[in-house]
PDB file of N, CA and C in Angstrom:
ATOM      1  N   UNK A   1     -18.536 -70.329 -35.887  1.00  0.00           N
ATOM      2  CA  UNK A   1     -17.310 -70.568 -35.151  1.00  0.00           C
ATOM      3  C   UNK A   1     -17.640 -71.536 -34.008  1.00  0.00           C
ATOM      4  N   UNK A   2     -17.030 -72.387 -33.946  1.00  0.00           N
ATOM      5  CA  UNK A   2     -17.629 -73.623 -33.042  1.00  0.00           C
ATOM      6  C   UNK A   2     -16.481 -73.320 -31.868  1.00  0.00           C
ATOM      7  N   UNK A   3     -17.354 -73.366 -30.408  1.00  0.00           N
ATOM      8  CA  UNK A   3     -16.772 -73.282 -28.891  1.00  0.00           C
ATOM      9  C   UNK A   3     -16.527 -74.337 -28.418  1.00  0.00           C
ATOM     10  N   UNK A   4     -14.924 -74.666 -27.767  1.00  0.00           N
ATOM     11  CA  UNK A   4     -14.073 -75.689 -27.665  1.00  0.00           C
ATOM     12  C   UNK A   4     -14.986 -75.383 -25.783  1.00  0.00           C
ATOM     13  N   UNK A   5     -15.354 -76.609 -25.086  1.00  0.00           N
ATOM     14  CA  UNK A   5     -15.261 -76.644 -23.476  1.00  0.00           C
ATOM     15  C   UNK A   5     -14.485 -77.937 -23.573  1.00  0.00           C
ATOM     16  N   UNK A   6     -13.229 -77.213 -22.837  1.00  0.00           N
ATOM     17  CA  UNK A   6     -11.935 -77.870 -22.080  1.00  0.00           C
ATOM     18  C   UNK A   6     -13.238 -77.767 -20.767  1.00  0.00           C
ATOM     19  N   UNK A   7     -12.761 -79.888 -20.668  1.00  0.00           N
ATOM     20  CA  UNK A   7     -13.102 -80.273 -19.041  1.00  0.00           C
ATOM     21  C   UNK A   7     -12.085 -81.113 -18.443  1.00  0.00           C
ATOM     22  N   UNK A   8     -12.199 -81.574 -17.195  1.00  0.00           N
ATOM     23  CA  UNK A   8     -10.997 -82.108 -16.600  1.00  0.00           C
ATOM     24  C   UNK A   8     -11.281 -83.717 -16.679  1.00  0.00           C
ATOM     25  N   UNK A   9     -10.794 -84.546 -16.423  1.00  0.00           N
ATOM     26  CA  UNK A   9     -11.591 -85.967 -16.023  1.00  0.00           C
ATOM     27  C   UNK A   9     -12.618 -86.090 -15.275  1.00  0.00           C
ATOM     28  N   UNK A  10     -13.121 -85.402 -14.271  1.00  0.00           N
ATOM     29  CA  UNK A  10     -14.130 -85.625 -13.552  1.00  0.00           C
ATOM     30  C   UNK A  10     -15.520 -84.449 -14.332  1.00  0.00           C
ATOM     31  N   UNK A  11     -15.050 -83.901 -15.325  1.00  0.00           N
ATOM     32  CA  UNK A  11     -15.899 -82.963 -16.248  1.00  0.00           C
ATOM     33  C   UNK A  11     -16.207 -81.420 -15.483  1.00  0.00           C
ATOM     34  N   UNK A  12     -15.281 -81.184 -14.808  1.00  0.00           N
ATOM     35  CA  UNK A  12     -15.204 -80.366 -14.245  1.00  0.00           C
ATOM     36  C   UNK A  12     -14.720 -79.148 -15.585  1.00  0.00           C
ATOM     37  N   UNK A  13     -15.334 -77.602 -15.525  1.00  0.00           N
ATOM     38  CA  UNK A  13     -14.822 -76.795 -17.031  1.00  0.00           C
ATOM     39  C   UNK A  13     -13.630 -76.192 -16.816  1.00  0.00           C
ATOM     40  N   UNK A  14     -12.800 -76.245 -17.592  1.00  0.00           N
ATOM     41  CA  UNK A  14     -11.685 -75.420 -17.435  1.00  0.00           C
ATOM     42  C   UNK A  14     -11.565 -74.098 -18.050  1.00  0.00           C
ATOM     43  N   UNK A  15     -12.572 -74.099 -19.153  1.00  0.00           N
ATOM     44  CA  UNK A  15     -12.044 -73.163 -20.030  1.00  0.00           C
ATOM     45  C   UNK A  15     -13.244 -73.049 -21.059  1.00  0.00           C
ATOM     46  N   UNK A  16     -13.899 -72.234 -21.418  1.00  0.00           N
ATOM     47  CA  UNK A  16     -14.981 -72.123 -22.968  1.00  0.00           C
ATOM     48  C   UNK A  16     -14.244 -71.657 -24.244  1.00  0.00           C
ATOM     49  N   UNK A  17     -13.914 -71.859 -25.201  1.00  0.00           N
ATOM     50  CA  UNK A  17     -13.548 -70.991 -25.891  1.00  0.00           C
ATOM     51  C   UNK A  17     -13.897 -71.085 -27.521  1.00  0.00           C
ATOM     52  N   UNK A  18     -14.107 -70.104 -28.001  1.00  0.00           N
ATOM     53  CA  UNK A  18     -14.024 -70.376 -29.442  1.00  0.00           C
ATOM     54  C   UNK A  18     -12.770 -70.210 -30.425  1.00  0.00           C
ATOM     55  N   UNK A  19     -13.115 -70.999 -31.786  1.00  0.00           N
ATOM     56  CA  UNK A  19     -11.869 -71.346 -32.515  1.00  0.00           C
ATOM     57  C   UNK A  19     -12.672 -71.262 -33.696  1.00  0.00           C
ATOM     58  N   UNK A  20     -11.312 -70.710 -34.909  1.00  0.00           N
ATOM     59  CA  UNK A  20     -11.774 -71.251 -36.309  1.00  0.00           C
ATOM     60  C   UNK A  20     -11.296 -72.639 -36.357  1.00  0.00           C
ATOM     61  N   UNK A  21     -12.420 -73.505 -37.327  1.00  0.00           N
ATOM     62  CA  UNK A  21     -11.728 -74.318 -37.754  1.00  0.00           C
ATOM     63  C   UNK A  21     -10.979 -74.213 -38.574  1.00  0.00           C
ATOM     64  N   UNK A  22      -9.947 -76.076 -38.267  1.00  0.00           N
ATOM     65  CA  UNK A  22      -8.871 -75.682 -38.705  1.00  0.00           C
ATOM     66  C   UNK A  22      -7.539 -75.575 -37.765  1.00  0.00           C
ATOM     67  N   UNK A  23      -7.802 -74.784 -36.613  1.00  0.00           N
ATOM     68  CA  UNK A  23      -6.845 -74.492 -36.003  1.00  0.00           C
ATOM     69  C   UNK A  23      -6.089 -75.897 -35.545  1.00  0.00           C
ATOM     70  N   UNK A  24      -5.049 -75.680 -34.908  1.00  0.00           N
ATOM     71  CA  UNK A  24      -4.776 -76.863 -34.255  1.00  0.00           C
ATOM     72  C   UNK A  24      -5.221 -77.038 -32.470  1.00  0.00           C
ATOM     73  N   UNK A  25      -5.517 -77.962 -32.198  1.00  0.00           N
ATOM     74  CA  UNK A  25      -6.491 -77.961 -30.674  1.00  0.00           C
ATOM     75  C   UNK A  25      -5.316 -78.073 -29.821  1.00  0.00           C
ATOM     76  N   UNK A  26      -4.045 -78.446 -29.890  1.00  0.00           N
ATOM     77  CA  UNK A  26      -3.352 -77.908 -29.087  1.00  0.00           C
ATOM     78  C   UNK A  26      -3.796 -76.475 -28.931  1.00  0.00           C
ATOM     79  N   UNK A  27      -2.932 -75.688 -29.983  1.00  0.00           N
ATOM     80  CA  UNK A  27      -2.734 -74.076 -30.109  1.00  0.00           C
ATOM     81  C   UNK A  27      -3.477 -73.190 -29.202  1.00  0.00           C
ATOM     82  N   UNK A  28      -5.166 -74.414 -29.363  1.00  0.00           N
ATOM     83  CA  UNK A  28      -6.060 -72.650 -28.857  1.00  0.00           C
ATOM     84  C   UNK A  28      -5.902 -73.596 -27.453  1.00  0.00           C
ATOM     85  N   UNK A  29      -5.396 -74.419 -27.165  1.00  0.00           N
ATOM     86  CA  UNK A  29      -5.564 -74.497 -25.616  1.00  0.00           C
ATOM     87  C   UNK A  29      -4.603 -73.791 -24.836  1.00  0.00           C
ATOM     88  N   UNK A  30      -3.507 -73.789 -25.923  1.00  0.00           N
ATOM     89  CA  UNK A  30      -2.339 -73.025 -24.899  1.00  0.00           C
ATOM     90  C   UNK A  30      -2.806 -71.573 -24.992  1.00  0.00           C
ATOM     91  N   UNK A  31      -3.144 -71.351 -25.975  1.00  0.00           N
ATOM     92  CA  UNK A  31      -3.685 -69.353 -26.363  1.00  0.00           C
ATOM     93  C   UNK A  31      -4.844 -69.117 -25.389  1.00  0.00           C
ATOM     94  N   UNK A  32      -5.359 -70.009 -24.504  1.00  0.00           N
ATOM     95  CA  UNK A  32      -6.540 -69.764 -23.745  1.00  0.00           C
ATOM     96  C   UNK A  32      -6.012 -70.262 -22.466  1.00  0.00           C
ATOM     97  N   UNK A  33      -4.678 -70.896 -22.067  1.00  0.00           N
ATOM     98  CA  UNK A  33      -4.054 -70.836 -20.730  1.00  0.00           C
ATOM     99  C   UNK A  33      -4.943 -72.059 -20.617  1.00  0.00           C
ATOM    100  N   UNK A  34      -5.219 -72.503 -21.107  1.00  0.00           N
ATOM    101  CA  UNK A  34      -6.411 -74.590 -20.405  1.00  0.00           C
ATOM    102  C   UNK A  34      -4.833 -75.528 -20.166  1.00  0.00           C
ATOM    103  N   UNK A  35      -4.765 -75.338 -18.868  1.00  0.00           N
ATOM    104  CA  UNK A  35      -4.104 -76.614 -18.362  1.00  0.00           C
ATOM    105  C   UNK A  35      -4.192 -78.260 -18.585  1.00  0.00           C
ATOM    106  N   UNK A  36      -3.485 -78.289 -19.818  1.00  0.00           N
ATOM    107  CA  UNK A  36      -3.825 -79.136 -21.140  1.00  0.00           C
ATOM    108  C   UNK A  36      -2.092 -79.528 -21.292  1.00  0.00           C
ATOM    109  N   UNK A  37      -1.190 -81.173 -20.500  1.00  0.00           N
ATOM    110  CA  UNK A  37      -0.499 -81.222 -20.273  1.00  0.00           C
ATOM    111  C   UNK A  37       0.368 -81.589 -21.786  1.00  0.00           C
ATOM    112  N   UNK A  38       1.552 -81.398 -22.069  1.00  0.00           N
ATOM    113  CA  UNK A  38       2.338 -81.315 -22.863  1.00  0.00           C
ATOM    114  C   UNK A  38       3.701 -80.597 -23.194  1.00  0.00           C
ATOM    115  N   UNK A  39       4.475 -81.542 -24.066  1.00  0.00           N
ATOM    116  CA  UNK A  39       5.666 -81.491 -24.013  1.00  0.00           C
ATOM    117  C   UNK A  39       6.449 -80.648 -24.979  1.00  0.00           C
ATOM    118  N   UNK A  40       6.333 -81.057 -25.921  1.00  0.00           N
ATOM    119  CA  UNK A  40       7.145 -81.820 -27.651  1.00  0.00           C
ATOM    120  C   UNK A  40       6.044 -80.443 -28.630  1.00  0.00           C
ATOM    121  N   UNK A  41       4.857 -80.663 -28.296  1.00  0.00           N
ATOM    122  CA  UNK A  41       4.158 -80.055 -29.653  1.00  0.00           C
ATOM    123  C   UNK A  41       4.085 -80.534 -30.968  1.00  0.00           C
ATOM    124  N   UNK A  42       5.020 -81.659 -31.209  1.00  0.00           N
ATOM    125  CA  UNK A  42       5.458 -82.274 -32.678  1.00  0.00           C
ATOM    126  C   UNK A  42       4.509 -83.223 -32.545  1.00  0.00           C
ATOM    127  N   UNK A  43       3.751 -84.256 -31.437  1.00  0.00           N
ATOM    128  CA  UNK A  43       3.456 -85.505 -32.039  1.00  0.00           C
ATOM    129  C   UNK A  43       4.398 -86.061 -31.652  1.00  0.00           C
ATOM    130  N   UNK A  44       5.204 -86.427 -30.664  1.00  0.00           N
ATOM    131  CA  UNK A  44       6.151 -87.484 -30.592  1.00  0.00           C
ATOM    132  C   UNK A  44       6.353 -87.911 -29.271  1.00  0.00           C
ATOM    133  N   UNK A  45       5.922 -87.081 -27.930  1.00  0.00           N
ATOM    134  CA  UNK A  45       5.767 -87.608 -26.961  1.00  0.00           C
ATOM    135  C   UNK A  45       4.516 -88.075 -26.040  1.00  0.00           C
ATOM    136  N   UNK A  46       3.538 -87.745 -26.659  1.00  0.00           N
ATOM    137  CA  UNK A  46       2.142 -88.384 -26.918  1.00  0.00           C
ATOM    138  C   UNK A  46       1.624 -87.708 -25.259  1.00  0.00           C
ATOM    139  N   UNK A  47       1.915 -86.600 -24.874  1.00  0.00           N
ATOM    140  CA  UNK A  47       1.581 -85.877 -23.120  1.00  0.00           C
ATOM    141  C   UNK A  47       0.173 -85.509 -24.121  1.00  0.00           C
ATOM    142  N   UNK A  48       0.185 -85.065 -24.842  1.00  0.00           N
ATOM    143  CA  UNK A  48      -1.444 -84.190 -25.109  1.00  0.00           C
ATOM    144  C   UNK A  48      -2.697 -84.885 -25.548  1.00  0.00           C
ATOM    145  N   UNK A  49      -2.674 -85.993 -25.040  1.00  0.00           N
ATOM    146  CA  UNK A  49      -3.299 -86.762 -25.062  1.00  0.00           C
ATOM    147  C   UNK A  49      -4.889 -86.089 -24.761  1.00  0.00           C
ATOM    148  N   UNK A  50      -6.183 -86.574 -25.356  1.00  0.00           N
ATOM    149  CA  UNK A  50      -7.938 -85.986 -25.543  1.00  0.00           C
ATOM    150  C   UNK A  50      -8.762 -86.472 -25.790  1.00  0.00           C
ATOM    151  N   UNK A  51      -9.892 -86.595 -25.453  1.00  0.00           N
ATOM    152  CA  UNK A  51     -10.583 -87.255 -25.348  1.00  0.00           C
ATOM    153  C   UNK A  51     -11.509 -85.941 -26.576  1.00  0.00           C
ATOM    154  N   UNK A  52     -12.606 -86.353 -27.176  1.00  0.00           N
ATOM    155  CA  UNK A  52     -13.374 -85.632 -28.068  1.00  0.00           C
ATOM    156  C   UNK A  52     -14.807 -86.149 -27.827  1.00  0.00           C
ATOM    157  N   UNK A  53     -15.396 -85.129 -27.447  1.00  0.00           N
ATOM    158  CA  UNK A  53     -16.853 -85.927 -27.416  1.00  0.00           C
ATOM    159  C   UNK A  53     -17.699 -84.508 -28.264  1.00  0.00           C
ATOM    160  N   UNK A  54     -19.135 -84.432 -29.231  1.00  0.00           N
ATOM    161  CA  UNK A  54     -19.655 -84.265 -29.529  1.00  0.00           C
ATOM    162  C   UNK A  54     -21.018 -84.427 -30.122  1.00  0.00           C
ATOM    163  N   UNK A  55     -21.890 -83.520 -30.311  1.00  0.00           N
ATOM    164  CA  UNK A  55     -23.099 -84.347 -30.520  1.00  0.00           C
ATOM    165  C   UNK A  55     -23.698 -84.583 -31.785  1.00  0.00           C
ATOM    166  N   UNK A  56     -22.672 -84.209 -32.777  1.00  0.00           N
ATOM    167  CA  UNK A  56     -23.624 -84.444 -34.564  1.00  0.00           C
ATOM    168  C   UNK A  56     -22.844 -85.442 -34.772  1.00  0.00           C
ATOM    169  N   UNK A  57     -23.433 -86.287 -36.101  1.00  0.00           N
ATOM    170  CA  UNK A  57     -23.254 -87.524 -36.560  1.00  0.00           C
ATOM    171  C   UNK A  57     -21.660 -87.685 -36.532  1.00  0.00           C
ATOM    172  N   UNK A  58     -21.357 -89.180 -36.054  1.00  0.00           N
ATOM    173  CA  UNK A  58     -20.039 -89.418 -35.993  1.00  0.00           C
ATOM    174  C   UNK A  58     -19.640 -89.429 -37.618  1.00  0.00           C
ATOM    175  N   UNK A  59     -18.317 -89.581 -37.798  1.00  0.00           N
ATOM    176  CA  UNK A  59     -17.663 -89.558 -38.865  1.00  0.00           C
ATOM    177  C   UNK A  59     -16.431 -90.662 -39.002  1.00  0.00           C
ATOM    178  N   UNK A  60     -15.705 -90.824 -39.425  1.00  0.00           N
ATOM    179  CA  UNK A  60     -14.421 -92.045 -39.333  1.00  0.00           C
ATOM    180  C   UNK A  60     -13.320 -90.984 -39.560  1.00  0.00           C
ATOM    181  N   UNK A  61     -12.488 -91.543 -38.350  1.00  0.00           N
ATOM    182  CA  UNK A  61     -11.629 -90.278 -37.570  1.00  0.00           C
ATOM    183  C   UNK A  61     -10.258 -90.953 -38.885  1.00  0.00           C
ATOM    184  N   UNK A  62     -10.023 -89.956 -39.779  1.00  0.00           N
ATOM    185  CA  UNK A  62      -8.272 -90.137 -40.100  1.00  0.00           C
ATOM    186  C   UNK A  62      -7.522 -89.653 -39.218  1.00  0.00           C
ATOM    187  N   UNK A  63      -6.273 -90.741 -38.899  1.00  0.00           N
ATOM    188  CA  UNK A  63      -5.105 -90.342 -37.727  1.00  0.00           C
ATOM    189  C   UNK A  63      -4.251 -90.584 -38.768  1.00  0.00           C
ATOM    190  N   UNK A  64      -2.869 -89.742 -38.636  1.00  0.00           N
ATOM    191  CA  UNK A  64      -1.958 -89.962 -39.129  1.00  0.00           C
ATOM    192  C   UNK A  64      -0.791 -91.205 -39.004  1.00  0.00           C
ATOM    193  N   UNK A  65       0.084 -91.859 -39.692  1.00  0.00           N
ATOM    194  CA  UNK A  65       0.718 -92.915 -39.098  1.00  0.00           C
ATOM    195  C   UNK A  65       1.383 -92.658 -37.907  1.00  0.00           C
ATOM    196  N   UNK A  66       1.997 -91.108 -37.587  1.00  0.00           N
ATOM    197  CA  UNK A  66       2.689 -90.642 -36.572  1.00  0.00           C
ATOM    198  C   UNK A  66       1.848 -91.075 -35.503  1.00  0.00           C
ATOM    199  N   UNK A  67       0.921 -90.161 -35.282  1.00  0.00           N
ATOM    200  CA  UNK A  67       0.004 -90.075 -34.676  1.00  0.00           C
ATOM    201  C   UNK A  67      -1.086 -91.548 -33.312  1.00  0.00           C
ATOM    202  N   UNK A  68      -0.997 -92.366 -34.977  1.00  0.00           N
ATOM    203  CA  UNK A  68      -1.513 -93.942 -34.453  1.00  0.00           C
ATOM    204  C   UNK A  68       0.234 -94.698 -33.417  1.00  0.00           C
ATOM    205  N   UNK A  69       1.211 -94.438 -33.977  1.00  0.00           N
ATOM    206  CA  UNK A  69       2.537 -94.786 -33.406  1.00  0.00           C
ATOM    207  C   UNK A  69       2.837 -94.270 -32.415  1.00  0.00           C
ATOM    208  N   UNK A  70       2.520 -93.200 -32.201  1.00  0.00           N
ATOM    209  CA  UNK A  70       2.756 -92.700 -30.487  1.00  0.00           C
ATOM    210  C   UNK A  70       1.529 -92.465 -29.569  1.00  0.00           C
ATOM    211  N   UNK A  71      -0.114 -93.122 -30.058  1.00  0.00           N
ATOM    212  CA  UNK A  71      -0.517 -93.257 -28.779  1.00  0.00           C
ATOM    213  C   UNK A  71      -0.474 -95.100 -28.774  1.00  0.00           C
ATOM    214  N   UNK A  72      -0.133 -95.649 -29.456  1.00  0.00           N
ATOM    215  CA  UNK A  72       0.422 -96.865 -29.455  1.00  0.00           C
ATOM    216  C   UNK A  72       1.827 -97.497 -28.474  1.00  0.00           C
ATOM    217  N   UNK A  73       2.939 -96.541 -28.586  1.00  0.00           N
ATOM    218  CA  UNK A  73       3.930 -96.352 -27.743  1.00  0.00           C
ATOM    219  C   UNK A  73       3.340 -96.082 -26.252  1.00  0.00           C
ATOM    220  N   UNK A  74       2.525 -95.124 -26.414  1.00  0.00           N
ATOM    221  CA  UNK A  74       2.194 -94.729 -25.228  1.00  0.00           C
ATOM    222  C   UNK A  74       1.048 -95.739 -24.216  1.00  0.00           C
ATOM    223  N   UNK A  75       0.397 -96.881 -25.063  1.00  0.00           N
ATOM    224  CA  UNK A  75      -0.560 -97.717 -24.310  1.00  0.00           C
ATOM    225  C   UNK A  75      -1.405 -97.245 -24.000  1.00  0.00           C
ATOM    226  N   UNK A  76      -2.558 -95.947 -25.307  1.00  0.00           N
ATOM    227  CA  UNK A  76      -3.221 -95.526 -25.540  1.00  0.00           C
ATOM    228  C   UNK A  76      -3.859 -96.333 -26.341  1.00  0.00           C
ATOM    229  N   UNK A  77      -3.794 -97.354 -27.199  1.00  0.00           N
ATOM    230  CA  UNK A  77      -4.332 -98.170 -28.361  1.00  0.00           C
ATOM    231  C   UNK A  77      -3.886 -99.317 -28.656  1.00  0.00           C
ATOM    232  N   UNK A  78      -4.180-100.144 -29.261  1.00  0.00           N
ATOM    233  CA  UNK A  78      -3.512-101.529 -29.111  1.00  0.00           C
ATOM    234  C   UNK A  78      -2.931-102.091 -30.593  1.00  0.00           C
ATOM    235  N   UNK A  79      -2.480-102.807 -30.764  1.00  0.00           N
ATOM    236  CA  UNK A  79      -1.952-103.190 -32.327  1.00  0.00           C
ATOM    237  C   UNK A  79      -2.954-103.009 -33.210  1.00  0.00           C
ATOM    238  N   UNK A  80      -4.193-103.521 -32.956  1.00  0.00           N
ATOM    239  CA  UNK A  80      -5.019-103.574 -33.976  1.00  0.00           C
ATOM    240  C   UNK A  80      -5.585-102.303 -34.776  1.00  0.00           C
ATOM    241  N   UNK A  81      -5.760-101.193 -33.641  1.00  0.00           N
ATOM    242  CA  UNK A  81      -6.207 -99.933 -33.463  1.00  0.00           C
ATOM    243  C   UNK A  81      -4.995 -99.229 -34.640  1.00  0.00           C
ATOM    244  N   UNK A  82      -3.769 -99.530 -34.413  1.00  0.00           N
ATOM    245  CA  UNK A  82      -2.599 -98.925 -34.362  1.00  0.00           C
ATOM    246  C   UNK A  82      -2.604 -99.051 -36.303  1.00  0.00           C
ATOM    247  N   UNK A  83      -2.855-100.183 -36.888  1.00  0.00           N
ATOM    248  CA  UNK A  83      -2.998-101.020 -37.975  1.00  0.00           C
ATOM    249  C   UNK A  83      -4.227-100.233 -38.655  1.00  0.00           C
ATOM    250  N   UNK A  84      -5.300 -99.481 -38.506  1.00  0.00           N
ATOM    251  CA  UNK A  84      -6.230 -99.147 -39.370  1.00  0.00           C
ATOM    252  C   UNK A  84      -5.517 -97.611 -39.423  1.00  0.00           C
ATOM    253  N   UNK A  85      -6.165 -97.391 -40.586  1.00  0.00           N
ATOM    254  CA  UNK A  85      -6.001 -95.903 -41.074  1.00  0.00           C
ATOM    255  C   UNK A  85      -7.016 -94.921 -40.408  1.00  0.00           C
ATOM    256  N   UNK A  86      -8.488 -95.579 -40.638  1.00  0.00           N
ATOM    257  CA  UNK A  86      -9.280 -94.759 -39.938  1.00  0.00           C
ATOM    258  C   UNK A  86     -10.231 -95.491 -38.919  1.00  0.00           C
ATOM    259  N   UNK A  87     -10.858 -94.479 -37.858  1.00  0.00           N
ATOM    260  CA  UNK A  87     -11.235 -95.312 -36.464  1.00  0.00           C
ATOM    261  C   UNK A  87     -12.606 -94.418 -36.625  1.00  0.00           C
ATOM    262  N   UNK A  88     -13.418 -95.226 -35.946  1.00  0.00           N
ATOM    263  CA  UNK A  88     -15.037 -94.750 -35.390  1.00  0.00           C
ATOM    264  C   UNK A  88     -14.964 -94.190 -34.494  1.00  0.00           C
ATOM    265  N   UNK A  89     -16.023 -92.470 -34.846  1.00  0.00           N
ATOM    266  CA  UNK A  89     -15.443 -91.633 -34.118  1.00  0.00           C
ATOM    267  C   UNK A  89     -16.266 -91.724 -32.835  1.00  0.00           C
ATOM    268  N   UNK A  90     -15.433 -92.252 -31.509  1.00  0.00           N
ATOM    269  CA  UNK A  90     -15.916 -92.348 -30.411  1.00  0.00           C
ATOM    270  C   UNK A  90     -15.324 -92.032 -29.391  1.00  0.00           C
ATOM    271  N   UNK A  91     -16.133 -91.274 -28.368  1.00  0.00           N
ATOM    272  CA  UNK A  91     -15.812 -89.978 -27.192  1.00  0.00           C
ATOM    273  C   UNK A  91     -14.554 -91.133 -26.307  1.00  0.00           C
ATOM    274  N   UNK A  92     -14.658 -92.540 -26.225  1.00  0.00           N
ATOM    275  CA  UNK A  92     -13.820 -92.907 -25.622  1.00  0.00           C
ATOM    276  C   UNK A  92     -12.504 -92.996 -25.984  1.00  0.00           C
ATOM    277  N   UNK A  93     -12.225 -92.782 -27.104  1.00  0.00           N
ATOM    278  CA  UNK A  93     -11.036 -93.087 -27.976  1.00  0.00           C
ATOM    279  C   UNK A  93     -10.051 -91.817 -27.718  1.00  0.00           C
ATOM    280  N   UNK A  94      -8.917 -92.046 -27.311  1.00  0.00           N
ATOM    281  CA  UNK A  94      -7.833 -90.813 -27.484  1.00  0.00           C
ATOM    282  C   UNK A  94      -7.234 -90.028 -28.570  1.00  0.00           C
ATOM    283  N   UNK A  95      -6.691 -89.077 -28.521  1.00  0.00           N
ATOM    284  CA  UNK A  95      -6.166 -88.190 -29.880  1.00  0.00           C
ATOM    285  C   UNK A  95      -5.245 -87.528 -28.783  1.00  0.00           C
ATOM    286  N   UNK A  96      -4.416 -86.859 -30.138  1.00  0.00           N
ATOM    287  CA  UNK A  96      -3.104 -86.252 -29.691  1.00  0.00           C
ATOM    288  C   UNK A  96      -3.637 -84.673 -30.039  1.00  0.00           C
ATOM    289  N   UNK A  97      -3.596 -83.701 -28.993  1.00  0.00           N
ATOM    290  CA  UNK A  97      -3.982 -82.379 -29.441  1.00  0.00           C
ATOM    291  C   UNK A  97      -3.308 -81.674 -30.440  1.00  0.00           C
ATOM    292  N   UNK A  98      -2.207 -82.043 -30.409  1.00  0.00           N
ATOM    293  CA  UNK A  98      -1.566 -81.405 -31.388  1.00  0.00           C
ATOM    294  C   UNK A  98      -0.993 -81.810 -33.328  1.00  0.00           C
ATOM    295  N   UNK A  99      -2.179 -83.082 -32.821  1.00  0.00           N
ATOM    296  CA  UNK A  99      -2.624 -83.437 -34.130  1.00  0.00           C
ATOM    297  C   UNK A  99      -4.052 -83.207 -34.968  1.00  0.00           C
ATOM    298  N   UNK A 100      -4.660 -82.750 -33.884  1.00  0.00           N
ATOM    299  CA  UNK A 100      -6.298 -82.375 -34.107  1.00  0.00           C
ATOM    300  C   UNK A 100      -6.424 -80.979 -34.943  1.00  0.00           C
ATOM    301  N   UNK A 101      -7.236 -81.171 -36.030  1.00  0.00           N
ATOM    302  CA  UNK A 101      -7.738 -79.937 -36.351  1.00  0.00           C
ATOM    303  C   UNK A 101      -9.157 -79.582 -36.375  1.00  0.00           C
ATOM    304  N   UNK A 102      -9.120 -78.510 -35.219  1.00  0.00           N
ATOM    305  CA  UNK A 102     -10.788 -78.033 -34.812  1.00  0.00           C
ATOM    306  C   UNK A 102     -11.354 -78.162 -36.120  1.00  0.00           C
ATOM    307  N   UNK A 103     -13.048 -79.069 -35.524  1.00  0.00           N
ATOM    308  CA  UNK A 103     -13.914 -79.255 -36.737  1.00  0.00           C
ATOM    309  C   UNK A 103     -14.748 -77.984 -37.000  1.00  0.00           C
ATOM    310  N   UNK A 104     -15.696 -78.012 -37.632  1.00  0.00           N
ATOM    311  CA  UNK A 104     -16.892 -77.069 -37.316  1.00  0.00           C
ATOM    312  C   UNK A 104     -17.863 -76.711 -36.663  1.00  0.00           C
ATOM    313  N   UNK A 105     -17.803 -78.140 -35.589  1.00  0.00           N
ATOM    314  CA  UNK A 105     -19.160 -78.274 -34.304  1.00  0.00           C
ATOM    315  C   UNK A 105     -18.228 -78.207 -32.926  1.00  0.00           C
ATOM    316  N   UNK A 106     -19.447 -77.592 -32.544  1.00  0.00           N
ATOM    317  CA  UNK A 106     -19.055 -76.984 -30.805  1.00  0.00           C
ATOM    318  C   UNK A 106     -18.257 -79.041 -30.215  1.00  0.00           C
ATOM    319  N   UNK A 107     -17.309 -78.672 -29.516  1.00  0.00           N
ATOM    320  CA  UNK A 107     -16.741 -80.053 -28.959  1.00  0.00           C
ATOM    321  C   UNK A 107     -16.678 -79.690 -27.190  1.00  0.00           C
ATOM    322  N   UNK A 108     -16.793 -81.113 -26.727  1.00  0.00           N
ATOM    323  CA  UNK A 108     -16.250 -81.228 -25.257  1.00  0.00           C
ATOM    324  C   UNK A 108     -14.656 -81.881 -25.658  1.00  0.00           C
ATOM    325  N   UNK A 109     -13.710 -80.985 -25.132  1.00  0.00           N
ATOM    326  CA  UNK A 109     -12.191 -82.038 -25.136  1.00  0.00           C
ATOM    327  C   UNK A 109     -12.120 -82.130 -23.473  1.00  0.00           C
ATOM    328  N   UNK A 110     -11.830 -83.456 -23.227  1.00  0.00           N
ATOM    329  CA  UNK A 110     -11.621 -84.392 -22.100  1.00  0.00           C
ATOM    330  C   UNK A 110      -9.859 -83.701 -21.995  1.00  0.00           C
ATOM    331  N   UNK A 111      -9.846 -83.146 -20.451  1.00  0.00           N
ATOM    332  CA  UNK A 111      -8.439 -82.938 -21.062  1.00  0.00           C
ATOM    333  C   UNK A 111      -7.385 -83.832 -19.672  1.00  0.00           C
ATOM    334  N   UNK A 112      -7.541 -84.833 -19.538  1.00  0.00           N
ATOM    335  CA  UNK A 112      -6.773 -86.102 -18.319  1.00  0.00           C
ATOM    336  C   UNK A 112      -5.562 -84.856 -17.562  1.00  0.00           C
ATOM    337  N   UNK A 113      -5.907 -84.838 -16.084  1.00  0.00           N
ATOM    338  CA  UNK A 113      -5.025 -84.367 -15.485  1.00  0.00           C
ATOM    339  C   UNK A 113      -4.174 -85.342 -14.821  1.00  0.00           C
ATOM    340  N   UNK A 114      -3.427 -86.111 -15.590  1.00  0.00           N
ATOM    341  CA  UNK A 114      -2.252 -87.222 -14.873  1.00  0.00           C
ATOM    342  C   UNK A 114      -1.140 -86.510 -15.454  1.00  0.00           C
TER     343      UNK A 114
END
């Protein structure tokens, strides 16, 4: 069972927790009270915005078209970004929590307090 640490922007911890994968990384943030900002829950107003950092071999991140379209809207990613199906998985790159499904390795989620 791999342990989610919610940190803040300055990497400050908010929260340890474990999850099956699978779940959705919104879900266990709200089920664990991590002050993890958001609206909608659908994917459409792009507040749950995350950062993902981990330490086993990267992989090539599938985003959904939704997904690439509203952190695109949001000036999270740029046309080009917006245009591939799949992206290199890197801690700087944003995701929508409530499009994420917990992997199998322990993660840091970046969780932006703006």
């Amino acid at each position: 069972m791999p342990t989610l640490h919610f940190v803040d922007g300055a990497g400050q911890l908010l929260a340890a927790v474990e999850a099956q994968p699978g779940d959705v990384l919104l879900d266990v943030a709200r089920l664990a009270d991590v002050p993890l900002h958001w609206r909608c829950g659908q994917g459409t107003c792009g507040t749950c915005k995350v950062s993902i950092r981990h330490a086993d071999p990267q992989q090539p991140v599938r985003l959904t078209r939704k997904e690439r379209n509203v952190l695109l809207r949001a000036g999270l990613i740029d046309a080009a970004q917006a245009a591939q199906e799949s992206w290199p998985d890197v801690s700087s790159g944003w995701r929508l929590a409530c499009h994420v499904p917990v992997g199998e390795q322990d993660w840091q989620v970046v969780c932006p307090q703006d």
